[in-house]
Protein backbone atom coordinates (compact mmCIF):
# COMPACT_ATOMS: atom_id res chain seq x y z
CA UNK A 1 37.06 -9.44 47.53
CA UNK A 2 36.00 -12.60 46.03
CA UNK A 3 32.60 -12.91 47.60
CA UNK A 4 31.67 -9.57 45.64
CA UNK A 5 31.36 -11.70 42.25
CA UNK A 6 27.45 -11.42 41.03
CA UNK A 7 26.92 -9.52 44.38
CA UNK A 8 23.83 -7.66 41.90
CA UNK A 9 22.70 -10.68 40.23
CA UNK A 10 22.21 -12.07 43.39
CA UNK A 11 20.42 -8.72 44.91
CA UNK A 12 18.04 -9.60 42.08
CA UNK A 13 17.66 -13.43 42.47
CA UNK A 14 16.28 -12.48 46.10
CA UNK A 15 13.96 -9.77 44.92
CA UNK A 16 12.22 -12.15 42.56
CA UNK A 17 12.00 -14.85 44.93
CA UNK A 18 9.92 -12.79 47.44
CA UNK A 19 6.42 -12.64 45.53
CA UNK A 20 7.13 -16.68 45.21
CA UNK A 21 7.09 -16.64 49.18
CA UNK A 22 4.50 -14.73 49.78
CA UNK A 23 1.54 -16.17 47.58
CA UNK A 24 -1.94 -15.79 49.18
CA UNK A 25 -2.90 -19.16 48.25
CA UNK A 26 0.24 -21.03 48.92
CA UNK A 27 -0.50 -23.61 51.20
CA UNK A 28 1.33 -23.19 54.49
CA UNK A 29 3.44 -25.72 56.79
CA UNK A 30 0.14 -27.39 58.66
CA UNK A 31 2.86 -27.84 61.91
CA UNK A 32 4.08 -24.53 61.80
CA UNK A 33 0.61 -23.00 61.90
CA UNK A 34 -0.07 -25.11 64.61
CA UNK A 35 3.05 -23.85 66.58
CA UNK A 36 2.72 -20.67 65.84
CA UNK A 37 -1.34 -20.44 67.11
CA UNK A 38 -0.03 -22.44 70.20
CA UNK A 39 2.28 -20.12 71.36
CA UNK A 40 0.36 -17.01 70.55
CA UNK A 41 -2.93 -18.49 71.82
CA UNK A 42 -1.06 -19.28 75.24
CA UNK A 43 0.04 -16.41 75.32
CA UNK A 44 -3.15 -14.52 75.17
CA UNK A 45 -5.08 -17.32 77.51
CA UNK A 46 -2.38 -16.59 80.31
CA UNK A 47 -2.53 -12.74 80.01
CA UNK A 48 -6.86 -12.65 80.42
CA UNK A 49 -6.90 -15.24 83.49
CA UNK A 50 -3.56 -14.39 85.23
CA UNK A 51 -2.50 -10.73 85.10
CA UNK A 52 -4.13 -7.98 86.51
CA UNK A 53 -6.14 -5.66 84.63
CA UNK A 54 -7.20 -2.95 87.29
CA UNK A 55 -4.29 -0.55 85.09
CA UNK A 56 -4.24 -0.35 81.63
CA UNK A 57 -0.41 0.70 81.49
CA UNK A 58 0.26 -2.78 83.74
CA UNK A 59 -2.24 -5.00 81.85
CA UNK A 60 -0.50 -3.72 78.67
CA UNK A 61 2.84 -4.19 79.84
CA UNK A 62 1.85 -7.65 80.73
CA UNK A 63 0.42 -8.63 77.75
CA UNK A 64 3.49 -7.31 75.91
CA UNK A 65 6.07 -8.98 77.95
CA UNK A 66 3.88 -12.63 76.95
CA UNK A 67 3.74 -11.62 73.58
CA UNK A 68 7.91 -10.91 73.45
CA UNK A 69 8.53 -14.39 74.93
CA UNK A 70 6.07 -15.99 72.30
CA UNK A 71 7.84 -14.11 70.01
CA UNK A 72 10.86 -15.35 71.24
CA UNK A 73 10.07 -19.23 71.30
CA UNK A 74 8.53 -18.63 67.76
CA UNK A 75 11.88 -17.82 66.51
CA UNK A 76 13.91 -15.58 63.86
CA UNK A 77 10.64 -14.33 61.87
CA UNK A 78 8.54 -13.45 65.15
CA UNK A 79 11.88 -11.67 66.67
CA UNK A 80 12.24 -9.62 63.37
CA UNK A 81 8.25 -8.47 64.00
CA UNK A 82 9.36 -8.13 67.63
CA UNK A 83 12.76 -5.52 66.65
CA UNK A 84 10.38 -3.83 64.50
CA UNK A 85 7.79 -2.92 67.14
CA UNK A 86 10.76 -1.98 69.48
CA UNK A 87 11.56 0.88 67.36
CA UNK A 88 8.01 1.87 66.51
CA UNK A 89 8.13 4.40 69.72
CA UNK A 90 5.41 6.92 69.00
CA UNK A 91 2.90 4.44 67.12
CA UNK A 92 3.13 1.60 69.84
CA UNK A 93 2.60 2.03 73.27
CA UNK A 94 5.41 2.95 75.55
CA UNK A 95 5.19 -0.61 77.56
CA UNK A 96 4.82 -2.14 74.10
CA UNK A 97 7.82 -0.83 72.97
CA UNK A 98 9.97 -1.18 76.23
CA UNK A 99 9.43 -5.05 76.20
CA UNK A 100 10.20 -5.79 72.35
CA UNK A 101 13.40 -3.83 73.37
CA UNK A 102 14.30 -7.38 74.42
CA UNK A 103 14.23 -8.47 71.31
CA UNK A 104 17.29 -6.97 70.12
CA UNK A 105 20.16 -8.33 71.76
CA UNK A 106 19.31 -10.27 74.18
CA UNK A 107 17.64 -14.14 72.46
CA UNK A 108 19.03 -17.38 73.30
CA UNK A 109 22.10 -18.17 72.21
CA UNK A 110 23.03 -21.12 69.71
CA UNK A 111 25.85 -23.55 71.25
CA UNK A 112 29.13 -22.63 71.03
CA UNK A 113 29.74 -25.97 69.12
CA UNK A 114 27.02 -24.97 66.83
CA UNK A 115 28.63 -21.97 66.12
CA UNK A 116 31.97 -22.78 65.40
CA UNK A 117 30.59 -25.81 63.06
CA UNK A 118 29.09 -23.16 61.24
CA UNK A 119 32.40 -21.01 60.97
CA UNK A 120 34.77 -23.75 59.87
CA UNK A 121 32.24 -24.95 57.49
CA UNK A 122 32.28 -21.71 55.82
CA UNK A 123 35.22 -20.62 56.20
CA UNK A 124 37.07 -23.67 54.82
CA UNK A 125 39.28 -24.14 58.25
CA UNK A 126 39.29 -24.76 61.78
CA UNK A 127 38.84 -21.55 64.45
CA UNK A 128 42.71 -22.41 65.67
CA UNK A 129 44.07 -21.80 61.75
CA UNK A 130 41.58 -18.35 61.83
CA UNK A 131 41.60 -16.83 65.04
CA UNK A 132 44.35 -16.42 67.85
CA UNK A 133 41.62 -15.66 70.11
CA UNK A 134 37.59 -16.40 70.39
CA UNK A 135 34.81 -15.26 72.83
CA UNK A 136 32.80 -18.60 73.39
CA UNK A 137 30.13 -16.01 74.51
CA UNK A 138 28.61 -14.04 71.91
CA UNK A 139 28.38 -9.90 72.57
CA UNK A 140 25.29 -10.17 71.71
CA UNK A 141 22.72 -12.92 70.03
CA UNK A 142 19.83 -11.54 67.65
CA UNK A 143 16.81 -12.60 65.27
CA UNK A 144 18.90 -13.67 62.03
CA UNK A 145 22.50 -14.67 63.92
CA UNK A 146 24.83 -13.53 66.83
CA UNK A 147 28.22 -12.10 66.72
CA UNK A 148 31.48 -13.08 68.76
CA UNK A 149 34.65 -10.72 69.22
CA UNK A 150 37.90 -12.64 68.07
CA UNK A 151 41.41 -11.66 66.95
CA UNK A 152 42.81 -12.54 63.78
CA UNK A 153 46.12 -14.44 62.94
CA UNK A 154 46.86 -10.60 61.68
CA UNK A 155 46.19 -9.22 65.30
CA UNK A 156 43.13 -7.58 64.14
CA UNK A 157 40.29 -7.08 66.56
CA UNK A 158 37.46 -8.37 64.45
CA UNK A 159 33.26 -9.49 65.79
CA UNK A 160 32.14 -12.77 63.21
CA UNK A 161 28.98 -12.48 62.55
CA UNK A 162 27.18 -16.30 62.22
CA UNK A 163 24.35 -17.10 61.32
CA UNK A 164 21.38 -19.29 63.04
CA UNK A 165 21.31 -22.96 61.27
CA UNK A 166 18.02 -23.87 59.31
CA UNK A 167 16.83 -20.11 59.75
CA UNK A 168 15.98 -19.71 55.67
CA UNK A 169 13.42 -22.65 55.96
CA UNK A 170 11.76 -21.75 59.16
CA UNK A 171 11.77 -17.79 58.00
CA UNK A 172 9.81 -19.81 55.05
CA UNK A 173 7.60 -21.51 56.75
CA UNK A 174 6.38 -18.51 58.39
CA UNK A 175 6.39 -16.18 55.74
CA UNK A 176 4.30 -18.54 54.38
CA UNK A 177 1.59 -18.37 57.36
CA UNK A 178 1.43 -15.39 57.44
CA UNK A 179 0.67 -14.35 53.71
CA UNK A 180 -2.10 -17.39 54.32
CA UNK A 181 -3.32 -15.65 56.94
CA UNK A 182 -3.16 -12.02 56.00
CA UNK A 183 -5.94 -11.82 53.24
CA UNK A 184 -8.53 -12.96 56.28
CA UNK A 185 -7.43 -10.36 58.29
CA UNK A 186 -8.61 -7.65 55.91
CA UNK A 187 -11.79 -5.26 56.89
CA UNK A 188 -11.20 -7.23 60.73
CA UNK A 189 -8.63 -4.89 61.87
CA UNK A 190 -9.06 -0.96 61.93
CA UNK A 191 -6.05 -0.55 59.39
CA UNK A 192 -5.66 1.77 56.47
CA UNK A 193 -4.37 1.23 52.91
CA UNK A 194 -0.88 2.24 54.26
CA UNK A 195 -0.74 -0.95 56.45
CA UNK A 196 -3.14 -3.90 55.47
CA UNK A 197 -2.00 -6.76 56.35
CA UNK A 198 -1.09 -8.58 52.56
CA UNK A 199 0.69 -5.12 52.28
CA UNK A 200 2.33 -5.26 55.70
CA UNK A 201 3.76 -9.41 54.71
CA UNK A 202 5.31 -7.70 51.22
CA UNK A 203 6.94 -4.97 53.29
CA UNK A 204 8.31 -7.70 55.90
CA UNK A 205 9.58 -10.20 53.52
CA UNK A 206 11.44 -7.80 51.14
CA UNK A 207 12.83 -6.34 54.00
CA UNK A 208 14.27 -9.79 55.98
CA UNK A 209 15.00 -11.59 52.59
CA UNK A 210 18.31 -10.01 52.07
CA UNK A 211 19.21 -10.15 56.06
CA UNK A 212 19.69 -13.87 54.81
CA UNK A 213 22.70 -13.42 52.91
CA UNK A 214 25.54 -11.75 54.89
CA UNK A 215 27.13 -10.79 51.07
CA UNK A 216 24.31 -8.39 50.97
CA UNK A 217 25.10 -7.14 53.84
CA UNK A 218 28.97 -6.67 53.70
CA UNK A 219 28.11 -4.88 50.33
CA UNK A 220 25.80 -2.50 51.89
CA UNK A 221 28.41 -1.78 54.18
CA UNK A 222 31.00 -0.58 51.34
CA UNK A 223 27.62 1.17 49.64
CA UNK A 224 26.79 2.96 52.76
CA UNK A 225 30.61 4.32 53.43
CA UNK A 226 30.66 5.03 49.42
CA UNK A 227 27.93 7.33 50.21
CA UNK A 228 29.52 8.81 53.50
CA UNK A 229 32.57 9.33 51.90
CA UNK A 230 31.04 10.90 49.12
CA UNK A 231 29.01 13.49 50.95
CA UNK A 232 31.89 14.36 52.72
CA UNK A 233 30.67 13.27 55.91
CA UNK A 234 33.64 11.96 58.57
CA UNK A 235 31.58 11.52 62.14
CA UNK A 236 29.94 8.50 61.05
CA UNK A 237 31.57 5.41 60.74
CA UNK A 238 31.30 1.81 59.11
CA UNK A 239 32.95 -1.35 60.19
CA UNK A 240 35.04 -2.98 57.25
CA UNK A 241 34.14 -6.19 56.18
CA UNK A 242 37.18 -8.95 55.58
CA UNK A 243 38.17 -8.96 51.88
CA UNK A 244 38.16 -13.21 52.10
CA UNK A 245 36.39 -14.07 55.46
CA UNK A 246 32.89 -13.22 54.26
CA UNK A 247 30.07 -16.17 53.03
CA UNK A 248 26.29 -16.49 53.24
CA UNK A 249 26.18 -17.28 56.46
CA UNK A 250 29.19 -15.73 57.95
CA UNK A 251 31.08 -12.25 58.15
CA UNK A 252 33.99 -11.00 59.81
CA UNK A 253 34.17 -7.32 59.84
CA UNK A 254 36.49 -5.11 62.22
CA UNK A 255 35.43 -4.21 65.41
CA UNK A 256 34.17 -0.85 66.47
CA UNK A 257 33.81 0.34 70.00
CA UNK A 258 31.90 2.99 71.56
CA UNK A 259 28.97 3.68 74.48
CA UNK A 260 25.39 3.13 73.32
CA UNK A 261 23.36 5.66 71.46
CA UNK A 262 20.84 6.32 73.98
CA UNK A 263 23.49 6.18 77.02
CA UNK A 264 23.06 10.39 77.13
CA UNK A 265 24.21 10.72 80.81
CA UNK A 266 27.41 9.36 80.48
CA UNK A 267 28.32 10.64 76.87
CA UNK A 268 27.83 14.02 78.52
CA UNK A 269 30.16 12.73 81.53
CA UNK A 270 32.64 12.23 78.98
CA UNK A 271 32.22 15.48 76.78
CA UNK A 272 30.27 14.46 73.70
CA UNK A 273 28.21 17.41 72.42
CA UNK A 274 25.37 14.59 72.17
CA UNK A 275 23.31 17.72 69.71
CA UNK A 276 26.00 17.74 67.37
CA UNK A 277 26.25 14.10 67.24
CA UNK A 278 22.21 13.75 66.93
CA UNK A 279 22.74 16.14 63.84
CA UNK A 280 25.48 14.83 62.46
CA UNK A 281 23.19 11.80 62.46
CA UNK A 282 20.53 12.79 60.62
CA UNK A 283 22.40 14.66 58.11
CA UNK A 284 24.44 11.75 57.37
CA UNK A 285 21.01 9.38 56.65
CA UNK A 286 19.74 12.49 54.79
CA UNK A 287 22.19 13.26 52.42
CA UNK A 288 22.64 9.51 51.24
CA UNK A 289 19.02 8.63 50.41
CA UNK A 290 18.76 11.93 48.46
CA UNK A 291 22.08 11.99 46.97
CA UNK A 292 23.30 8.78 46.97
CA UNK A 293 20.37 6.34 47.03
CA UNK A 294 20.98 4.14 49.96
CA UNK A 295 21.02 4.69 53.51
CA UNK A 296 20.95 2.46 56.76
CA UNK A 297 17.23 1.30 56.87
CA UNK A 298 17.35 -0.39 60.44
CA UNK A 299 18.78 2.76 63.00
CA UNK A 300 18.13 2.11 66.87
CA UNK A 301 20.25 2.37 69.86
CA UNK A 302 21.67 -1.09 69.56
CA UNK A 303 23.01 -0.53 66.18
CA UNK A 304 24.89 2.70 66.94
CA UNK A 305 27.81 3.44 69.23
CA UNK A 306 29.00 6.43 69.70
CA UNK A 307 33.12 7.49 70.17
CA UNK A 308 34.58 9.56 72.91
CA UNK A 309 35.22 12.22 70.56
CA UNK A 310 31.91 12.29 69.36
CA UNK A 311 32.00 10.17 66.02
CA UNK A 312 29.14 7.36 65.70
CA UNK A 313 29.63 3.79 64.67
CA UNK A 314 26.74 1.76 62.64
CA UNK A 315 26.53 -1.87 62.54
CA UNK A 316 23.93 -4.48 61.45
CA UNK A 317 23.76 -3.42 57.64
CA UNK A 318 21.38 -6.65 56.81
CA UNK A 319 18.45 -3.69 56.05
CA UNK A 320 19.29 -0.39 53.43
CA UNK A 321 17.00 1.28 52.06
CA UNK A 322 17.90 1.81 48.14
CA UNK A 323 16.10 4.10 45.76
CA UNK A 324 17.24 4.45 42.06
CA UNK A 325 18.50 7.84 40.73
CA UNK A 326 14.19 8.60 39.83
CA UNK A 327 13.24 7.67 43.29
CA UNK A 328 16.40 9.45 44.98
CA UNK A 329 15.44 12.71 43.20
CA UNK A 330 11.62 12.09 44.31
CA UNK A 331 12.93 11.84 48.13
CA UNK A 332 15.01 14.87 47.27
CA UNK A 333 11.61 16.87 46.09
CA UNK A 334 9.50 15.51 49.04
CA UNK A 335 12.21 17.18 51.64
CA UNK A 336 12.37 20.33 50.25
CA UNK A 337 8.29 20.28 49.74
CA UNK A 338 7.94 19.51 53.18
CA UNK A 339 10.19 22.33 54.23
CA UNK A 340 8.29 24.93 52.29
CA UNK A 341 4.91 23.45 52.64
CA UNK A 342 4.18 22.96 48.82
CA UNK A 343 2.02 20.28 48.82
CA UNK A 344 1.56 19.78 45.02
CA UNK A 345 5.29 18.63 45.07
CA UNK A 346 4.72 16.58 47.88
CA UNK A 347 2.06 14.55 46.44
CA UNK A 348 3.98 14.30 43.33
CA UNK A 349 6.98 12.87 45.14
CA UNK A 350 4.97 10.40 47.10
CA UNK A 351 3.45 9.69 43.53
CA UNK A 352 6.91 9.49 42.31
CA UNK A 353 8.09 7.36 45.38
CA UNK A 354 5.67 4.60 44.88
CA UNK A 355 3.38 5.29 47.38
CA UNK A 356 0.46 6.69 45.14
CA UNK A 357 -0.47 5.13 41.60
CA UNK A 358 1.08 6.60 38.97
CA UNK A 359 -1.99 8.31 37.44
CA UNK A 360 -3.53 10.14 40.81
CA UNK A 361 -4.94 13.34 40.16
CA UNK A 362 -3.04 15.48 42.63
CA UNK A 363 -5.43 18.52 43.13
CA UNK A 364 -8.13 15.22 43.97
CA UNK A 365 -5.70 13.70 46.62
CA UNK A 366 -5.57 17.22 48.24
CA UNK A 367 -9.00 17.62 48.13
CA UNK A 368 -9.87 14.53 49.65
CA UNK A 369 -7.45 14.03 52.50
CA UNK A 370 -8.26 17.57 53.67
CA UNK A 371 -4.24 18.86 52.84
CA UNK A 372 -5.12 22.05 51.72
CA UNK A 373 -7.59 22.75 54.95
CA UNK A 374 -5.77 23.88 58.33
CA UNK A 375 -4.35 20.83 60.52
CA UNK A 376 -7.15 19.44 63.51
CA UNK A 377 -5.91 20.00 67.22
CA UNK A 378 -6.26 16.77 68.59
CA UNK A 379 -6.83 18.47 71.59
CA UNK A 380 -10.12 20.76 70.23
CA UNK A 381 -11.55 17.51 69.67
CA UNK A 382 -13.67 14.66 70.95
CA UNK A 383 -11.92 11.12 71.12
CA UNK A 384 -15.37 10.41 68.97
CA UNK A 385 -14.13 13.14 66.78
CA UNK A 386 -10.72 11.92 65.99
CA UNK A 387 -11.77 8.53 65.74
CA UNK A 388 -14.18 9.35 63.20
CA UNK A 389 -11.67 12.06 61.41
CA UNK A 390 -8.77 9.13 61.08
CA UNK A 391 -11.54 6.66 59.67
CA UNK A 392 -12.17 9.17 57.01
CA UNK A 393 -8.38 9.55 56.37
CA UNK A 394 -7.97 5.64 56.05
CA UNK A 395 -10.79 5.48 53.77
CA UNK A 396 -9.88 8.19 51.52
CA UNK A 397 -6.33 6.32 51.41
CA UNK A 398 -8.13 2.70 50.59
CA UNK A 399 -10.28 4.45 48.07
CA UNK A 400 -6.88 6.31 45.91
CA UNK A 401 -5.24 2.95 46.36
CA UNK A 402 -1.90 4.13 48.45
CA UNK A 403 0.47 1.57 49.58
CA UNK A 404 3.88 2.14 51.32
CA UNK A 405 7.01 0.92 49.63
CA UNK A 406 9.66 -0.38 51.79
CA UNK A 407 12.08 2.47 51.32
CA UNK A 408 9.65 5.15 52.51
CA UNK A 409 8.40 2.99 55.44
CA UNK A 410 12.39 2.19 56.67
CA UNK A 411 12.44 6.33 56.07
CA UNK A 412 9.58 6.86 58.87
CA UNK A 413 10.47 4.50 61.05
CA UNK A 414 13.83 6.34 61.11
CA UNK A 415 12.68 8.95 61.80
CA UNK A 416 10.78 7.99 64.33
CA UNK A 417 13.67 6.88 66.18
CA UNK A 418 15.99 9.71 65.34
CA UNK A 419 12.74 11.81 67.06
CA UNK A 420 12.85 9.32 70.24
CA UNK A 421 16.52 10.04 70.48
CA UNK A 422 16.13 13.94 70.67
CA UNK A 423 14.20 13.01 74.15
CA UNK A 424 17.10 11.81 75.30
CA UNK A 425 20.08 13.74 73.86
CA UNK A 426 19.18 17.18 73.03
CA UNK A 427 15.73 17.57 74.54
CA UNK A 428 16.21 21.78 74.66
CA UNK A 429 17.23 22.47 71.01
CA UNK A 430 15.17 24.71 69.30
CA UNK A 431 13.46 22.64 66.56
CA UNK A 432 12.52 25.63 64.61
CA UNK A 433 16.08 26.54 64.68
CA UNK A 434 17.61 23.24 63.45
CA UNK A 435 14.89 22.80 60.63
CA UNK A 436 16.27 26.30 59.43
CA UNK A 437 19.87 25.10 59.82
CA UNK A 438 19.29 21.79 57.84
CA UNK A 439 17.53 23.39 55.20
CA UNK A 440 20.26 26.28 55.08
CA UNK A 441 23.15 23.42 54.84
CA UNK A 442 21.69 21.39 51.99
CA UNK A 443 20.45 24.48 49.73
CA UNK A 444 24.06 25.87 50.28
CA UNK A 445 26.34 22.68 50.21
CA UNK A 446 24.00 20.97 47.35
CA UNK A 447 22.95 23.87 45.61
CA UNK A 448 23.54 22.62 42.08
CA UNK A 449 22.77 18.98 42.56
CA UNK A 450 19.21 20.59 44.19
CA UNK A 451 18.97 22.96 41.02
CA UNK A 452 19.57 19.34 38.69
CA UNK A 453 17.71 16.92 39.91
CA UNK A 454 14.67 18.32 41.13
CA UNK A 455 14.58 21.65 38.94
CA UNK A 456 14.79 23.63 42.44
CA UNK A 457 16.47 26.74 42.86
CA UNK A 458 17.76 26.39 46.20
CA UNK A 459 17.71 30.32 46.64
CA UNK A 460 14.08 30.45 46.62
CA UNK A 461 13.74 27.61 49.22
CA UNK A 462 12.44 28.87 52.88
CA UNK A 463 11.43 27.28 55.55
CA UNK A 464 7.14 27.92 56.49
CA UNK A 465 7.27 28.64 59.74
CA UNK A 466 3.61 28.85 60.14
CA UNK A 467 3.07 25.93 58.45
CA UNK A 468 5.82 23.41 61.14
CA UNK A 469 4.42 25.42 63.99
CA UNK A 470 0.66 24.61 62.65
CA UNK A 471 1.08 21.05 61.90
CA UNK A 472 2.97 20.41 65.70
CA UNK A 473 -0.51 22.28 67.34
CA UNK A 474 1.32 25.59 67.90
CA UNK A 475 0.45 28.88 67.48
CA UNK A 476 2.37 30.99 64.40
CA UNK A 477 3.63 33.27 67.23
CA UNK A 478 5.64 31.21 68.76
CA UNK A 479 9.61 31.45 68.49
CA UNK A 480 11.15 29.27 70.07
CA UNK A 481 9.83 25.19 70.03
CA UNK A 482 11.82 23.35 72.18
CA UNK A 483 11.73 19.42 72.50
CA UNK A 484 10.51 19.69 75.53
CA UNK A 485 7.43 21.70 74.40
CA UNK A 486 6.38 19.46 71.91
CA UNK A 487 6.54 16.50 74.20
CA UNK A 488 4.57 18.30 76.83
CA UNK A 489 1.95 18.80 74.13
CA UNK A 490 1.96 15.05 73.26
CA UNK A 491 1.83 14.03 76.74
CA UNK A 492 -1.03 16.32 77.29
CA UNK A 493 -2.98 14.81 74.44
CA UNK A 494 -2.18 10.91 75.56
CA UNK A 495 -3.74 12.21 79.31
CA UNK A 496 -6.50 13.68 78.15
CA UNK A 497 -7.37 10.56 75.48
CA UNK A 498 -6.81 7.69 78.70
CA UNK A 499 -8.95 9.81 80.95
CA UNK A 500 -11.56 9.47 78.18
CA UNK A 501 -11.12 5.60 77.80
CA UNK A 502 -11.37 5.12 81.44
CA UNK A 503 -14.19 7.16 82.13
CA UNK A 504 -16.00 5.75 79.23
């Protein structure tokens, strides 16, 4: 695999050239500003004179829809912010997040002759010497490229991936706007520590730097089945990229078919225990960022596609989320904390993780965030209340100095999707049940890497019932928490928190 050579030399080149990008006082692209306050400002004009604003779920799905096609003639970058919001279900609105849904597959294509310039450029030959066969229309056209299915002189079904031309400069360009703009944006917008904006421009370039180079990519591909492989896990699967037919800006990789992730009505229709696929899921993206360091950092329903017999396929590898053999052991101790509700080991892994400075005072951080005092029930209090409680919570955060590094926030946003799938394909399982399953299949199957790394004895790990049933709002009584309970409860506490903005 030729295009392998200095795959880690080049890893690094890109990490080093991100702070360069993102300098406050780098002067941006005048035009590009201009284009970019154009579309947003139209966007924002039209919404306040022409839609209705009687609802606030139709005036925010209407403002959402003009911000995804702004999005969408601001190009790659704005797309990228657009994918991210899509799969932010649970921190955005619902209408929010059903719009920049849009974003994922469904951009403007580039030209077909644009595209197959770009492949015989790279490729060193023409699409007739290549291919027997080529789609002219793409299966689907994203952010960073689109991909086309095609057969291979060697009969192989393969998609080729292919990159957007002048993308890198325009990706740029913005990146340069926005870390312009960022630094005026601080103390303007009710944001904590975890997500001011010069913080939020770090996390987004790191993360769509190495999208730019489809070597990264293919490599994360071999990392990521490295790590399946090694965890023994076989009902996940990863497309194999060409040994030759891979470049910067192009990748052929085989072809892997399969219905849609969140498609749960007809994966039941055709027998797919859509639980055990759900927890062979999250098992899978477990077990390689504790174990093996890396793990897919970009899951949502367009990137998964799930086999008649149950086994799940994951494309688009341009985001992983990699954590050295410190950092792995760190996300090892922060699962297991979380489990058995010891919160001195969670702070220290979050410590250990990046996300605190190196020399907090843990018992301090406890004290001050309220950890060690029962959980609030949103619903015993005013919206004044929790207003005024999350304030405190972002100060307290500002004032300790935590940030969050790009492997913990690819981690929650995850998980956040992984907890918008259970909606859909296992809504009755008992989550109290699972959590004790999990925990029982990693202290058994990884007792001695647990006992290593971490200095753990698995034996003496438990799951603290009272403590997942008090942080979800229920009472330590209960025995059974469905899905379906817990999303009654959060539905209960979004009605009660509109009635209070409308009547106010």
């Amino acid at each position: 695999m030729p295009w392998r050579q200095g795959i880690e030399e080049l890893r690094y080149h890109i990490a080093t050239e991100v702070p360069k990008l993102i300098q406050p006082k780098r002067i941006p692209p005048l035009r590009r500003v201009a284009v970019v306050l154009w579309h947003i400002g139209k966007a924002l004009i039209a919404w306040r004179l022409l839609d209705p604003h009687d609802d606030r779920g139709s005036s925010v799905a209407a403002l959402a829809k003009r911000l995804r096609i702004a999005f969408v003639h601001l190009g790659p970058t704005y797309i990228k912010l657009g994918q991210i919001i899509s799969s932010g279900e649970g921190f955005f609105p619902k209408e929010v997040v059903e719009q920049f849904r849009l974003c994922l597959d469904r951009v403007p294509p580039e030209p077909f002759s644009v595209v197959r310039e770009e492949i015989e450029h790279e490729l060193g030959g023409s699409l007739a010497d290549l291919f027997i066969a080529f789609d002219r229309n793409p299966l689907a056209a994203a952010s960073i490229a689109q991909v086309h299915a095609a057969q291979l002189r060697t009969s192989e079904q393969v998609v080729v991936k292919v990159q957007r031309p002048g993308i890198v400069k325009l990706i740029h360009d913005d990146l340069a706007v926005m870390s312009w703009l960022a630094p005026f944006l601080i103390g303007r917008i009710p944001v904590a520590a975890l997500a001011n904006p010069p913080a939020l421009v770090e996390l987004f370039a790191n993360t769509i730097s190495e999208e730019l180079d489809f070597r990264i990519e293919a490599e994360n591909m071999l990392d990521v089945a490295r790590a399946l492989s090694i965890t023994g896990q076989r009902t996940i699967l990863v497309p194999r990229p060409h040994p030759t037919l891979v470049t910067k800006r192009v990748m052929v990789m085989e072809r892997l078919y399969g219905y849609p992730f969140d498609q749960a009505t007809e994966l039941r229709r055709t027998g797919v225990d859509t639980a055990s696929t759900l927890r062979a899921g999250l098992i899978s993206f477990l077990e390689g960022a504790a174990f093996e360091g890396v793990f897919h950092g970009d899951l949502h329903a367009g990137n998964l596609l799930v086999q008649p017999d149950g086994r799940v396929g994951l494309l688009d590898f341009g985001i992983t989320g990699r954590l050295d053999p410190p950092r792995s052991a760190a996300f090892l101790q922060l699962i297991i904390a979380a489990i058995s509700n010891d919160l001195h080991r969670q702070v220290a892994a979050l410590r250990d993780l990046g996300a605190l400075p190196k020399d907090i005072d843990i018992e301090k951080v406890i004290s001050d965030l309220g950890l060690d005092r029962p959980p609030l029930d949103p619903l015993s209090m005013t919206p004044e209340e929790l207003v005024a409680e999350l304030s405190e919570v972002a100060r307290s955060l500002m004032l300790i100095g935590a940030r969050m590094p790009k492997e913990l926030m690819l981690f929650v946003k995850n998980m956040v999707f992984l907890d918008s799938a259970i909606a859909k394909l296992a809504p009755d399982i008992d989550i109290l049940a699972e959590i004790e399953s999990l925990t029982s299949y990693f202290t058994s199957r990884h007792a001695s890497r647990i006992l290593a790394e971490v200095g753990i004895n698995p034996q003496e790990v438990s799951v603290d019932r009272s403590a997942v049933l008090s942080s979800l709002g229920f009472s330590s009584e209960t025995n059974r928490l469905t899905y379906e309970d817990l999303m009654r409860r959060r539905d209960l506490i979004r009605k009660r928190f509109r009635q209070a903005r409308l009547s106010g």
